[in-house]
Structure formats: C-alpha cells, structure tokens
Protein backbone atom coordinates (compact mmCIF):
# COMPACT_ATOMS: atom_id res chain seq x y z
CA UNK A 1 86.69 126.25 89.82
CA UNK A 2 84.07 124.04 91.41
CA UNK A 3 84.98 119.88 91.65
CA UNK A 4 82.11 118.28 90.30
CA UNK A 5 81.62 114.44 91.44
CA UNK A 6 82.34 112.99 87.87
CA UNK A 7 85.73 115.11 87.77
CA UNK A 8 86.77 113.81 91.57
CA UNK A 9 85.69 109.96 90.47
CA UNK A 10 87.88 110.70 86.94
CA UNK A 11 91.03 111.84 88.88
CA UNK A 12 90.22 109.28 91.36
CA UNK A 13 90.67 106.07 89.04
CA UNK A 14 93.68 108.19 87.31
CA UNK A 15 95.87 107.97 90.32
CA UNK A 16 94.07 104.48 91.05
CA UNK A 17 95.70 103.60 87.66
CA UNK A 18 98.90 104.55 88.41
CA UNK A 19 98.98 103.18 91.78
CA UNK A 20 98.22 99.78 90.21
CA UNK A 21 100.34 100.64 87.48
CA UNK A 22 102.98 101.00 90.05
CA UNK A 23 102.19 98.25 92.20
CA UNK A 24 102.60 95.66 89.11
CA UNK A 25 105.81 97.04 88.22
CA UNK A 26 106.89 96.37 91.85
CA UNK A 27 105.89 93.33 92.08
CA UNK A 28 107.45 92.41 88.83
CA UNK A 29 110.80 93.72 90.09
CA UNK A 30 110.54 92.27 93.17
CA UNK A 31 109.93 88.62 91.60
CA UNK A 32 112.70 88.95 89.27
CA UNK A 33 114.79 89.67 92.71
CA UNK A 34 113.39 86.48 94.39
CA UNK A 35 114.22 84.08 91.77
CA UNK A 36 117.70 85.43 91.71
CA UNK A 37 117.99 85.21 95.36
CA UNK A 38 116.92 81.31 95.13
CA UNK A 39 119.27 80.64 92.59
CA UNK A 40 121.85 82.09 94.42
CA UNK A 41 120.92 80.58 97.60
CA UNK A 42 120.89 76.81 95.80
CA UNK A 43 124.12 77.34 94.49
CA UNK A 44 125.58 78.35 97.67
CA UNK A 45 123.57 74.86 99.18
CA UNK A 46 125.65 73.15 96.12
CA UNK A 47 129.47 74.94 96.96
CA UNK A 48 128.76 73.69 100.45
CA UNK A 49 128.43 69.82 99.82
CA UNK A 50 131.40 70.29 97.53
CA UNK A 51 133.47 71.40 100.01
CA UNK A 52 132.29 68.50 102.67
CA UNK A 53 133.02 66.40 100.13
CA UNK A 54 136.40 67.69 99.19
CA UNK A 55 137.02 67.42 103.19
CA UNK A 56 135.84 64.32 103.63
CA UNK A 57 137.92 62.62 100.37
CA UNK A 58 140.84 64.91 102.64
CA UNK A 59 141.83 66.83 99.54
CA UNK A 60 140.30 70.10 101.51
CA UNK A 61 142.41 70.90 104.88
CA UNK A 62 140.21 71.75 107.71
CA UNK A 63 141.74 75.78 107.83
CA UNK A 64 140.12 76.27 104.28
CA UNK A 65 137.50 74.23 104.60
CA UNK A 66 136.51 76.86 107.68
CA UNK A 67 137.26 79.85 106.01
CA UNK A 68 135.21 78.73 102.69
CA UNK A 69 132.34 77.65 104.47
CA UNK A 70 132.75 81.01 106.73
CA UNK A 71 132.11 82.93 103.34
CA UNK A 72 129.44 81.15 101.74
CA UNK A 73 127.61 80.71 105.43
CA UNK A 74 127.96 84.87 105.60
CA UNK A 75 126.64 85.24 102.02
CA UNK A 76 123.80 83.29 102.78
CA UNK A 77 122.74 84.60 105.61
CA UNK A 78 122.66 88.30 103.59
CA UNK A 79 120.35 86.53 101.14
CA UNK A 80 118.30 84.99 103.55
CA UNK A 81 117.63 88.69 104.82
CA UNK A 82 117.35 89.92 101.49
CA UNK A 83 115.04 87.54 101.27
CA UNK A 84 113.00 88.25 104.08
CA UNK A 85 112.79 92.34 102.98
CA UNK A 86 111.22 91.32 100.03
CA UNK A 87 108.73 89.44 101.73
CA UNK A 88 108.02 92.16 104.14
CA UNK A 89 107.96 94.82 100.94
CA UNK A 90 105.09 92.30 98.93
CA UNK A 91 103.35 92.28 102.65
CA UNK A 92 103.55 96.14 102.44
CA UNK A 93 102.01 96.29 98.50
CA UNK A 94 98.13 95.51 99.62
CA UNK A 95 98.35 98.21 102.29
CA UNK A 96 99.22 101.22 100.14
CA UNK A 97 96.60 100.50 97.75
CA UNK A 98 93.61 102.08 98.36
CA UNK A 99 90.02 100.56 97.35
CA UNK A 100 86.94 102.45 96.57
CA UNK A 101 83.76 102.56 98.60
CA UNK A 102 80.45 102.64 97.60
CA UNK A 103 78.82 105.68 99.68
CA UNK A 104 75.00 104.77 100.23
C-alpha cells in the first residue's frame, strides 16, 4: 500500500484537526480554571480585611486573628501556584502544535 501525497496531506490536517480540536478544549478548561482561581483569590483578599477589621474594632483576639490569617495566607499561596501552572500549561499550548510548511 503505497502513501500517495494527497492521502499524507488528508491524514495530515486530520490529526491537525484534532490537535486544534484539542488545544481549544484545553484552553477552554483551563480559562474556566482561571476565573475560578481569581474569584477565589478576591475573596480570600476580602476575608482578610474582615479580619483586620474585626482586630482592629478588638472583637478578633490576636491568637485567632494569627491562625485565620495563617489559613487563608496558605490557601492563597496554593492558588497563586495554581495559578502560575496554568500559565506555564497556556505557554506550553503553542509549542505542541505543529504548523505546516510549504516545501518549494
């Protein structure tokens, strides 16, 4: 069974399809990921000027104070890295995908 050029260029853009197929869908997810990361990550900005607050009108004692601001602080900084993968997995996208060339 001989390849002919028009066959190889045919089950070229089929996996060129599905690779951008892919890609979209990745992208997509990846998105939906972000914007639930930001929320997240504004909320936690919002839970920590409550609790300054509450300290500083003294109806928050120092020891909880610490300990509430220890867990948001650590949940943040997971997010933040979460955060930071995603970026790293959109910088990764563009290099998988492979373009064709025009041989001359």
């Amino acid at each position: 069974m001989s390849l002919t050029f028009t066959k190889i260029c045919k089950s070229f853009d089929y996996y060129k399809n599905i690779l951008t197929i892919f890609s979209a869908h990745l992208i997509s997810q990846l998105n939906k990921e972000l914007v639930e990361i930001e929320k997240r990550l504004k909320e936690i900005e919002q839970l920590q000027a409550k609790y300054m607050e509450a300290f500083e009108k003294n109806t928050l004692p120092v020891g909880m104070l610490q300990e509430s601001l220890q867990k948001v602080s650590n949940e943040k900084g997971e997010l933040e890295s979460e955060k930071n993968e995603i970026a790293i997995q959109f910088g990764s996208i563009d290099s998988k995908v492979t373009y064709p060339f025009v041989i001359s």
